[in-house]
C-alpha atoms as a PDB file:
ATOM      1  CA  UNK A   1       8.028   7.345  -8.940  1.00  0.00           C
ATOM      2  CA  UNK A   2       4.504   5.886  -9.449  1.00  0.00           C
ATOM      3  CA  UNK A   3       3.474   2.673  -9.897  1.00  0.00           C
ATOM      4  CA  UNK A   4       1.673   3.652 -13.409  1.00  0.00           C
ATOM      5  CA  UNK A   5       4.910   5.988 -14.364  1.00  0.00           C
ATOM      6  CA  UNK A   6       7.304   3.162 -13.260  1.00  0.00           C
ATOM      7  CA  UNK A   7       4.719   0.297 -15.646  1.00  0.00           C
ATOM      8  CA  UNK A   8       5.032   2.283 -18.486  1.00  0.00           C
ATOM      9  CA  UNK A   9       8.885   3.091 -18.233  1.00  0.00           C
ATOM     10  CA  UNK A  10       9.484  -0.756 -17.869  1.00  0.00           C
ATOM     11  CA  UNK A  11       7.112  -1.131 -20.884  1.00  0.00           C
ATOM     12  CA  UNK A  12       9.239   1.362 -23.224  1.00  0.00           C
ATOM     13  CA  UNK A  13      12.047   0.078 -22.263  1.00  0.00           C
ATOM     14  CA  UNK A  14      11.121  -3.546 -23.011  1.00  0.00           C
ATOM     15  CA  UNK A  15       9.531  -1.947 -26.547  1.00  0.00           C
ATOM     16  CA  UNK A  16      13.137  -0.636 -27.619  1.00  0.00           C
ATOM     17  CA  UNK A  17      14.530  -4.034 -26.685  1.00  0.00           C
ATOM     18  CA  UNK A  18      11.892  -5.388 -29.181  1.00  0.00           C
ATOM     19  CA  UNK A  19      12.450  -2.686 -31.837  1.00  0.00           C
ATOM     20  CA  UNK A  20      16.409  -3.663 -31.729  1.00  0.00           C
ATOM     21  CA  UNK A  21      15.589  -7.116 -32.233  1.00  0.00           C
ATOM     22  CA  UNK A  22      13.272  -6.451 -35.180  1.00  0.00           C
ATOM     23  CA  UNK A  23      16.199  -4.685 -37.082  1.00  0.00           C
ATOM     24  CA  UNK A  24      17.752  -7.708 -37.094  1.00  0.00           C
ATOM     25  CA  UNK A  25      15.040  -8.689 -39.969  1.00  0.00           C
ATOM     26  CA  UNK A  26      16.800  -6.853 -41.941  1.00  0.00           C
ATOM     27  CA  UNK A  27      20.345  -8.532 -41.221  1.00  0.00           C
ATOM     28  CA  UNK A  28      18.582 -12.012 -41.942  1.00  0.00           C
ATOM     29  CA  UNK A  29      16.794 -10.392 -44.862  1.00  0.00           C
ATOM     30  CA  UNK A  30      19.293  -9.002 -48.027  1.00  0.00           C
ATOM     31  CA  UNK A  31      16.733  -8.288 -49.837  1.00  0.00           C
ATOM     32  CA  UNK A  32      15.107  -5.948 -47.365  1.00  0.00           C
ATOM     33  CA  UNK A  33      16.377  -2.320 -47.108  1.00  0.00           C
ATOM     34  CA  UNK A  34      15.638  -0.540 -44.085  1.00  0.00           C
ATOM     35  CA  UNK A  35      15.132   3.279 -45.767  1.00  0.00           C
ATOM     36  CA  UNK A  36      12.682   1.929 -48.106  1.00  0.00           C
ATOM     37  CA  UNK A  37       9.439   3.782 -47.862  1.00  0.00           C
ATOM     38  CA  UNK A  38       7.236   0.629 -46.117  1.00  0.00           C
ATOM     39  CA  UNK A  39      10.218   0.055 -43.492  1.00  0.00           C
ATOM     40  CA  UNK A  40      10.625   4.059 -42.815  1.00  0.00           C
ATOM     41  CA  UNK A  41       6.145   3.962 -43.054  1.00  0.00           C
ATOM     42  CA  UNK A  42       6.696   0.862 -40.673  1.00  0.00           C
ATOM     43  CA  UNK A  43       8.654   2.595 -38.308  1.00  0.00           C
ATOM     44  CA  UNK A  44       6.246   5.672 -38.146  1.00  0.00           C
ATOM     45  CA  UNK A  45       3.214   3.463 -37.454  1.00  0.00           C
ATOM     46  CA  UNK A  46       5.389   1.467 -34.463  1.00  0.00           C
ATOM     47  CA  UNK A  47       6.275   5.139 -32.615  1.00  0.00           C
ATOM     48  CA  UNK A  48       2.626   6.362 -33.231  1.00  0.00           C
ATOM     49  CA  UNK A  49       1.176   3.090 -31.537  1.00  0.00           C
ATOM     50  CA  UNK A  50       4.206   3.056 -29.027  1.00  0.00           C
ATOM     51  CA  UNK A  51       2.960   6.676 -28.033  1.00  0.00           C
ATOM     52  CA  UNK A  52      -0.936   6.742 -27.777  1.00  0.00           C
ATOM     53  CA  UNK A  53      -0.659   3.076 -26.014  1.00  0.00           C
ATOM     54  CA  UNK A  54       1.824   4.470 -23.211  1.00  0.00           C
ATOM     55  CA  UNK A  55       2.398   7.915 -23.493  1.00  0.00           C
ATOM     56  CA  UNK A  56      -1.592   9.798 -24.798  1.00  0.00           C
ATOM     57  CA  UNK A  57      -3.309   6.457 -23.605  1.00  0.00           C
ATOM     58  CA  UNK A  58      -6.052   6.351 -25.940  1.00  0.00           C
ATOM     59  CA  UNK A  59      -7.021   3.108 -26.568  1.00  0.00           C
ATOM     60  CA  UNK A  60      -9.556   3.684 -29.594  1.00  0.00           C
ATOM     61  CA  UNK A  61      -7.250   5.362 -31.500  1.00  0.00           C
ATOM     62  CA  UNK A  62      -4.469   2.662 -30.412  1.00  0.00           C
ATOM     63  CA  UNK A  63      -6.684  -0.130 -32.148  1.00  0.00           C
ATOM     64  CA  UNK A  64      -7.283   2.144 -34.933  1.00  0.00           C
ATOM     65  CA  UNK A  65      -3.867   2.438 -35.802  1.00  0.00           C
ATOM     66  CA  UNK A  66      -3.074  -1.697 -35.117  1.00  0.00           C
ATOM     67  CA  UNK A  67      -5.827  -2.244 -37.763  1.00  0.00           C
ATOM     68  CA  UNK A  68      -4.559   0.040 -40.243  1.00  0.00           C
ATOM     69  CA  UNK A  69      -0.949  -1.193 -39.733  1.00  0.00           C
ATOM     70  CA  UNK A  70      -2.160  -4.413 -40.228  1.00  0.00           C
ATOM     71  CA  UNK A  71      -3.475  -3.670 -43.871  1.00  0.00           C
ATOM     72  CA  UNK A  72      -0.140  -2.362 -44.258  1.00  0.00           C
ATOM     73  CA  UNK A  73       1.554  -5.571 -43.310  1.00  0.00           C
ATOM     74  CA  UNK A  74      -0.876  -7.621 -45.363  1.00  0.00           C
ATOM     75  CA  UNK A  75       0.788  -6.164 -48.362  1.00  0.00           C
ATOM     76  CA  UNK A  76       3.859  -5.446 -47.552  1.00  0.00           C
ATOM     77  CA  UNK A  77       5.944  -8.018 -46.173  1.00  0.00           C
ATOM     78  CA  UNK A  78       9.073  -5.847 -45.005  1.00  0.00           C
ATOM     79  CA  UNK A  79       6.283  -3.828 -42.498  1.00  0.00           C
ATOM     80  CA  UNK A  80       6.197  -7.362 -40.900  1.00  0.00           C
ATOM     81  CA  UNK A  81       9.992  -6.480 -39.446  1.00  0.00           C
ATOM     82  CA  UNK A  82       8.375  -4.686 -36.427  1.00  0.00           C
ATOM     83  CA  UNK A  83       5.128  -6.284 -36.197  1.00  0.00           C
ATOM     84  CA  UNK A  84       6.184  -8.039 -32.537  1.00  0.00           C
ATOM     85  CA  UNK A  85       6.277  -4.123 -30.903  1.00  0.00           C
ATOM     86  CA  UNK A  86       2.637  -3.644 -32.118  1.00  0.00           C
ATOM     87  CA  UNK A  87       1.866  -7.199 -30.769  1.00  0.00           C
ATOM     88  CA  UNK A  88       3.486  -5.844 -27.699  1.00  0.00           C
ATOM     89  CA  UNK A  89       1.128  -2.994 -27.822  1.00  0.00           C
ATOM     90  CA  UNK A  90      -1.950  -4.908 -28.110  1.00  0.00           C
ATOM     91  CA  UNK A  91      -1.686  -6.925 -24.660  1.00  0.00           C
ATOM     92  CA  UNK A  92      -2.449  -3.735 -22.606  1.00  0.00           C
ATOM     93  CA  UNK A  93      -5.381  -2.784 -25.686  1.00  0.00           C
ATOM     94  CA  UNK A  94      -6.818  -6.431 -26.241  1.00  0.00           C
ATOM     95  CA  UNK A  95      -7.543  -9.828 -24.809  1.00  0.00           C
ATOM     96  CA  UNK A  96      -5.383 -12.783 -25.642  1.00  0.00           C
ATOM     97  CA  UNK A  97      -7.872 -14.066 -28.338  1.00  0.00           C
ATOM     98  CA  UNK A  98      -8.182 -11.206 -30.158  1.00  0.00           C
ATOM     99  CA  UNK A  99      -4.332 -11.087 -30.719  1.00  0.00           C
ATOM    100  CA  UNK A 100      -4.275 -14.175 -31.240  1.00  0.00           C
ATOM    101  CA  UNK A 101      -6.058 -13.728 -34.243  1.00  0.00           C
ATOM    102  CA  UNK A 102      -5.170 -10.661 -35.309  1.00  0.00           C
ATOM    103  CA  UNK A 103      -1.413 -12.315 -35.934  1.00  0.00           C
ATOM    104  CA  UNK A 104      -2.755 -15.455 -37.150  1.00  0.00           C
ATOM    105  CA  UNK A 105      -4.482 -13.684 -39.734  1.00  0.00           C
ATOM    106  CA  UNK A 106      -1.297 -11.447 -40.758  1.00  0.00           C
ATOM    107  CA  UNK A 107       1.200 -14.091 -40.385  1.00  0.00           C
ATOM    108  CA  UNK A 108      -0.715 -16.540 -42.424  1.00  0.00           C
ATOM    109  CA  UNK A 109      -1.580 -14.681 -45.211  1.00  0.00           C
ATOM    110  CA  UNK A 110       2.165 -13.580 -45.672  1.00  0.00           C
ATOM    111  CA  UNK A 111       2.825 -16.635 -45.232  1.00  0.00           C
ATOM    112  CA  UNK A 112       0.560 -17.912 -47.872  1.00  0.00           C
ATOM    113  CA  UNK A 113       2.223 -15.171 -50.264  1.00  0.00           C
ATOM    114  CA  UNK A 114       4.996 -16.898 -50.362  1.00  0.00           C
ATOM    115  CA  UNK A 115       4.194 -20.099 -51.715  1.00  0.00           C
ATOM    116  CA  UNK A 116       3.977 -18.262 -55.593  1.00  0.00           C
ATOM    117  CA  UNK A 117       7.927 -17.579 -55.040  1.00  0.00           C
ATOM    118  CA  UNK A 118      10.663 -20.048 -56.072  1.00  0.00           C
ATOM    119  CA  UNK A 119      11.701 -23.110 -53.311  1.00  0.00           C
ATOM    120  CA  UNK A 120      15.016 -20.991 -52.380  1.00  0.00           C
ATOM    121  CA  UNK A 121      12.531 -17.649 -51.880  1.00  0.00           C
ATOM    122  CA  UNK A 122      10.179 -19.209 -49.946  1.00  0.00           C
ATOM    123  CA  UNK A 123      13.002 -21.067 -47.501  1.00  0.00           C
ATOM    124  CA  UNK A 124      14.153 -17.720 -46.762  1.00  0.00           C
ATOM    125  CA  UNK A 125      10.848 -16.131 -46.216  1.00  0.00           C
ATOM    126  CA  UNK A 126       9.492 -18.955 -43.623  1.00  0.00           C
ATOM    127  CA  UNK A 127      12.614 -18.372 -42.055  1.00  0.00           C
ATOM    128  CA  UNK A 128      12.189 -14.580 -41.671  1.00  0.00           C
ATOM    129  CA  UNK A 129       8.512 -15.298 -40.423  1.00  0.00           C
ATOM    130  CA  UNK A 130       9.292 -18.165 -38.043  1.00  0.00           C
ATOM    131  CA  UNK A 131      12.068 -15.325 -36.514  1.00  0.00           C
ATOM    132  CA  UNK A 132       8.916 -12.764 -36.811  1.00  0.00           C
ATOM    133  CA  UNK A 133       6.966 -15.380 -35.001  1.00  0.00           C
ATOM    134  CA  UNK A 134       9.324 -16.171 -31.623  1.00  0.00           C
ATOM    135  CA  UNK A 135       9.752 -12.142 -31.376  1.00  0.00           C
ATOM    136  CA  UNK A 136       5.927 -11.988 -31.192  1.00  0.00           C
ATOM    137  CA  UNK A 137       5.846 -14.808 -28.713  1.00  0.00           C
ATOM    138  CA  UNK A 138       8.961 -13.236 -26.564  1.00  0.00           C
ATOM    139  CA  UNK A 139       6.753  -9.699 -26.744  1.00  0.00           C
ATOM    140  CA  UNK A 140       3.843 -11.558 -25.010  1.00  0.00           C
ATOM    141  CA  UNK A 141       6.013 -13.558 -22.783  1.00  0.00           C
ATOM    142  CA  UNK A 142       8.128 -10.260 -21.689  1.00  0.00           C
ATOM    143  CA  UNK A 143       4.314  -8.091 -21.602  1.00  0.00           C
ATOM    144  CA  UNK A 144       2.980 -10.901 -18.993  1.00  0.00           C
ATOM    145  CA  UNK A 145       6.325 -10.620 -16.595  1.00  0.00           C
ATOM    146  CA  UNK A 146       6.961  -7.028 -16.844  1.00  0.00           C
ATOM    147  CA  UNK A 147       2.978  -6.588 -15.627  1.00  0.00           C
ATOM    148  CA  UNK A 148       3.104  -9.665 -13.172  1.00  0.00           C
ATOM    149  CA  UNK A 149       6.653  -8.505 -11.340  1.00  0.00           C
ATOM    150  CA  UNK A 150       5.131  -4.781 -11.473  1.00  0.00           C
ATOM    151  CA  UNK A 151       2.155  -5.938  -9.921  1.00  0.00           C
ATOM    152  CA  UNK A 152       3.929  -8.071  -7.438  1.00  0.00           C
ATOM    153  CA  UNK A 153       6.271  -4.552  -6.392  1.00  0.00           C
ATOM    154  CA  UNK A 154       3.154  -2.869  -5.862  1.00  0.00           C
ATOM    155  CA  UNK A 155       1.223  -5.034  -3.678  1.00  0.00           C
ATOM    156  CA  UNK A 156       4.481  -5.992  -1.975  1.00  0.00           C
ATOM    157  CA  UNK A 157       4.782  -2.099  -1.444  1.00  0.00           C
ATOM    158  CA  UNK A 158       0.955  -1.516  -0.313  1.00  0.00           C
ATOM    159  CA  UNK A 159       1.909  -4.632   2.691  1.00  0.00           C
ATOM    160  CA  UNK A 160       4.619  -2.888   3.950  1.00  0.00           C
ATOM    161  CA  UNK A 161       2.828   0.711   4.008  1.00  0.00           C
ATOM    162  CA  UNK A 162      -0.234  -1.382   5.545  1.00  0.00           C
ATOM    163  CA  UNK A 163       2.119  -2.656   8.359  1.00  0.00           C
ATOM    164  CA  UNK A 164       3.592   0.235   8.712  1.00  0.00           C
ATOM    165  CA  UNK A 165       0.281   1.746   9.276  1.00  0.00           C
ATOM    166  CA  UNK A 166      -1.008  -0.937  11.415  1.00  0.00           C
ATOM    167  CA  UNK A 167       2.515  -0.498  13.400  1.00  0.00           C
ATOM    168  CA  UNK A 168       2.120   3.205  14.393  1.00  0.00           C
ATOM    169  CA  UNK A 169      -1.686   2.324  15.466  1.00  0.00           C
ATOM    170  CA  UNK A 170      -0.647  -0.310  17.601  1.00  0.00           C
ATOM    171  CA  UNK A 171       1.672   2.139  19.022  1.00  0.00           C
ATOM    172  CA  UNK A 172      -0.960   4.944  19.298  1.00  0.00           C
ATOM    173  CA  UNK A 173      -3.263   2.473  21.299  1.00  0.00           C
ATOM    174  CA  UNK A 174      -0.572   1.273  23.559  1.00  0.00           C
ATOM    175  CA  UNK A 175       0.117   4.277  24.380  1.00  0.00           C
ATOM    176  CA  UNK A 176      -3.490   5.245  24.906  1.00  0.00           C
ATOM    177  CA  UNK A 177      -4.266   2.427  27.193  1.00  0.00           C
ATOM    178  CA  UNK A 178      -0.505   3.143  29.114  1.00  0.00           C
ATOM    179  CA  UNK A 179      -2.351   6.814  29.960  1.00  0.00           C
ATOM    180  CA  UNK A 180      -5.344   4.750  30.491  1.00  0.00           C
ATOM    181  CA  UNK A 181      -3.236   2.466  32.868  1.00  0.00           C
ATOM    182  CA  UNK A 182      -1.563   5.168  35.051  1.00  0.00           C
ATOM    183  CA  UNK A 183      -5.051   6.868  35.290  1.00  0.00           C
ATOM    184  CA  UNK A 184      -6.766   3.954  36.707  1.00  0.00           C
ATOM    185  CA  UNK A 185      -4.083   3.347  38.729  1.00  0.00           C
ATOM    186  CA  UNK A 186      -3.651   6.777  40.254  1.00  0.00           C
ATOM    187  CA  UNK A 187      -7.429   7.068  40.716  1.00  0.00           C
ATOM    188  CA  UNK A 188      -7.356   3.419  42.389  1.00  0.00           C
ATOM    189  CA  UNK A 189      -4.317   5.160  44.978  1.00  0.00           C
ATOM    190  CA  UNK A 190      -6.192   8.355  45.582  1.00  0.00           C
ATOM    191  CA  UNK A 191      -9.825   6.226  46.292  1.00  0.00           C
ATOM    192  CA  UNK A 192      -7.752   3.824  48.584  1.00  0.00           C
ATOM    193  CA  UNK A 193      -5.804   6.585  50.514  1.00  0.00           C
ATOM    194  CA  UNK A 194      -9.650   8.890  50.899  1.00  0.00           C
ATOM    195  CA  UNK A 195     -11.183   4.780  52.055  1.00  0.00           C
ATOM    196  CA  UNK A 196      -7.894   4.991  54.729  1.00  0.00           C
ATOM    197  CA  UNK A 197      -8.157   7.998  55.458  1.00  0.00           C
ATOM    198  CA  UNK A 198     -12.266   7.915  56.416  1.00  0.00           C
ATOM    199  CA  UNK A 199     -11.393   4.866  58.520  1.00  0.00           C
ATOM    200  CA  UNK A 200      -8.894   7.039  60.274  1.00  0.00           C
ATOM    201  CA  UNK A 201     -10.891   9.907  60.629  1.00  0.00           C
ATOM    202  CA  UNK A 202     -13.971   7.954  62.142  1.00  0.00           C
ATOM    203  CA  UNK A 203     -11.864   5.670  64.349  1.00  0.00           C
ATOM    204  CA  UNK A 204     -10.243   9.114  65.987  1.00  0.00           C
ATOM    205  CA  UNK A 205     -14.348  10.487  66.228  1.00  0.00           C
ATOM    206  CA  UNK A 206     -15.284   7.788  68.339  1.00  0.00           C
ATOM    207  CA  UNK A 207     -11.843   7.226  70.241  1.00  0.00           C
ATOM    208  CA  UNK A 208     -12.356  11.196  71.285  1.00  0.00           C
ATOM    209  CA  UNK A 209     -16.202  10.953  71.719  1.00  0.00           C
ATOM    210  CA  UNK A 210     -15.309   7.765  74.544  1.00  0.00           C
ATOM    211  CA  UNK A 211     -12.364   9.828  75.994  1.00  0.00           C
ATOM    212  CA  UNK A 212     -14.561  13.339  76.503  1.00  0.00           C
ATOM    213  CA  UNK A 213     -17.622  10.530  78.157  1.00  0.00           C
ATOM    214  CA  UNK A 214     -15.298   9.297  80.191  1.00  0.00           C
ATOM    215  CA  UNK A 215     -12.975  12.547  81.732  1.00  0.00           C
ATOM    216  CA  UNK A 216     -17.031  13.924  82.204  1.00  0.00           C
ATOM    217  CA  UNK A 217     -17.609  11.006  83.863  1.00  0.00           C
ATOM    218  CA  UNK A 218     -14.139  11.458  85.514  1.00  0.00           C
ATOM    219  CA  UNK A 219     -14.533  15.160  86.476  1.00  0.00           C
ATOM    220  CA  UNK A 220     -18.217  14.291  88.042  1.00  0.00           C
ATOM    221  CA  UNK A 221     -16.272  11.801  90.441  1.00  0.00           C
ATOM    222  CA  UNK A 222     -13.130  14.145  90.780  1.00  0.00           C
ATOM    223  CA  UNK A 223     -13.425  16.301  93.968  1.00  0.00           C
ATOM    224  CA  UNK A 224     -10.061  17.458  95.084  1.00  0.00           C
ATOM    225  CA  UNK A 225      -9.624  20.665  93.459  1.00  0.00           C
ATOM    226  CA  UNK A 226      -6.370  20.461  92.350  1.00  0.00           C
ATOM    227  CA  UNK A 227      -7.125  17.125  90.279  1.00  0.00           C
ATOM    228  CA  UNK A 228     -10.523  18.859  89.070  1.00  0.00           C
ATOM    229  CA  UNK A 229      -8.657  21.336  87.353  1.00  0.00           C
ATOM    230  CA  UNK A 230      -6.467  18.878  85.491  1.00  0.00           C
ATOM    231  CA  UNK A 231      -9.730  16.712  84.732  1.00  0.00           C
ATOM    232  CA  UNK A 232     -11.270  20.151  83.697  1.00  0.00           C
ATOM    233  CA  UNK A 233      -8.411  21.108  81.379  1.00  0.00           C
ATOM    234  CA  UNK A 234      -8.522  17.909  79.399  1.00  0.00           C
ATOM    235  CA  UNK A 235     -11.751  17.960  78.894  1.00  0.00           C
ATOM    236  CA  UNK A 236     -11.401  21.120  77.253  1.00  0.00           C
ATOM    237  CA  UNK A 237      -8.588  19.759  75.299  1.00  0.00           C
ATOM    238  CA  UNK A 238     -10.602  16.604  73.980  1.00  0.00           C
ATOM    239  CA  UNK A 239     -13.459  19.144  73.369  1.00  0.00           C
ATOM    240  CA  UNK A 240     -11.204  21.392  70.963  1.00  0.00           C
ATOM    241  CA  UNK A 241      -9.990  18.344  69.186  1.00  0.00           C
ATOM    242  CA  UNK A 242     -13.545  17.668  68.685  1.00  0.00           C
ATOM    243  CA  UNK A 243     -14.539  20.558  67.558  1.00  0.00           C
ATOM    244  CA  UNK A 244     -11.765  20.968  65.082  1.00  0.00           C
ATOM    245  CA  UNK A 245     -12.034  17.155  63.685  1.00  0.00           C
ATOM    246  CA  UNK A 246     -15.911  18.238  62.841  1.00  0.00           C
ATOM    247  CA  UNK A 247     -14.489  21.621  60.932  1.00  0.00           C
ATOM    248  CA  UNK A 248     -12.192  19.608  59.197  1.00  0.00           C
ATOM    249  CA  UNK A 249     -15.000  16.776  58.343  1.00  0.00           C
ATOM    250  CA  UNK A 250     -17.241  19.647  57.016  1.00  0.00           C
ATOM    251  CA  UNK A 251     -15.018  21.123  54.698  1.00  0.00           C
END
């Protein structure tokens, strides 16, 4: 799975942890009643802004929608009961100041609604909006560490595909400069054994150059017949192995 599929799973899931905890508004609240038109209208608006945040990703129309929910809340207080999800919403859309305000403005003015009602109304109703207000705090709180430990996953993952990487190069150019080695030590043998050989080659040159000077020089003294052919026919010897050491230094 992606990292961007995996983010927005994570995000859901934390939204439908939210939208649980916002039914509980209507536990707290008697007087609120769940299939009423502005709860089921609520409801609508939270899937629609759930869907085009995470699912269509189209932030205009996102903001569009936040704006026109907000309206909604503004005059209808029960709409409030899942106003946390579209704060939730709003922190992938928005900067922090702009939400800021945007549930200042909401929460106050419900809040300044109340004050009209009777002592026992209005207890219950700051109640209901100081609950309203920790859920919108805990969506911005749960936003920031779902994108932070995402974040963290990925870059941890990107480290260990790096060094993975940087592993099979390292292996690549050790082997590369083991070839490398062998080659240079091969061609360092076969140089050394041609500088040996050479040595060997002239050395046995001038060793049979001195011995066909000196059975010439032997065969000029030599009279005795028998004796001058033996001179005679190592002469001819050295003279062959002459002649072939030359064939084999031309070729």
């Amino acid at each position: 799975m992606s990292y961007v599929r995996r983010l927005i799973l994570k995000h859901f899931t934390n939204c439908i942890l939210l939208f649980i905890l916002c039914l509980f508004y209507f536990v707290l609240n008697k007087n609120a009643d769940i299939f009423c038109i502005s709860a089921i209208t609520s409801i609508l608006f939270t899937f629609i802004i759930l869907t085009y945040t995470y699912f269509i990703e189209k932030s205009s129309f996102t903001l569009v929608v936040c704006c026109i929910y907000g309206g909604f809340a503004l005059v209808s207080q029960t709409a409030l009961a899942f106003f946390p999800i579209v704060i939730y919403c709003l922190c992938s859309k928005c900067s922090s100041l702009i939400i800021y305000l945007y549930s200042s403005i909401i929460l106050l003015k419900n809040l300044l609604c109340t004050t009209s009602n009777t002592e026992v109304i209005y207890n219950s109703t700051l109640y209901l909006l100081l609950y309203i207000v920790i859920l919108c705090v805990f969506s911005i709180h749960i936003y920031n560490l779902t994108d932070n430990f995402e974040m963290l996953i990925d870059k941890s993952r990107r480290y260990r595909d790096d060094s993975t990487e940087i592993n099979l190069l390292l292996k690549e150019k050790n082997k590369n400069l083991l070839i490398n080695q062998n080659y240079e030590i091969n061609n360092a043998t076969l140089t050394e054994r041609n500088r040996i050989a050479r040595e060997i080659h002239d050395n046995v040159g001038h060793m049979l150059t001195r011995a066909l000077l000196q059975t010439g020089a032997l065969a000029v003294c030599v009279k005795e017949e028998p004796l001058k052919a033996s001179v005679a026919a190592l002469q001819e010897t050295l003279d062959s192995a002459m002649t072939l050491k030359n064939v084999c230094q031309t070729q």
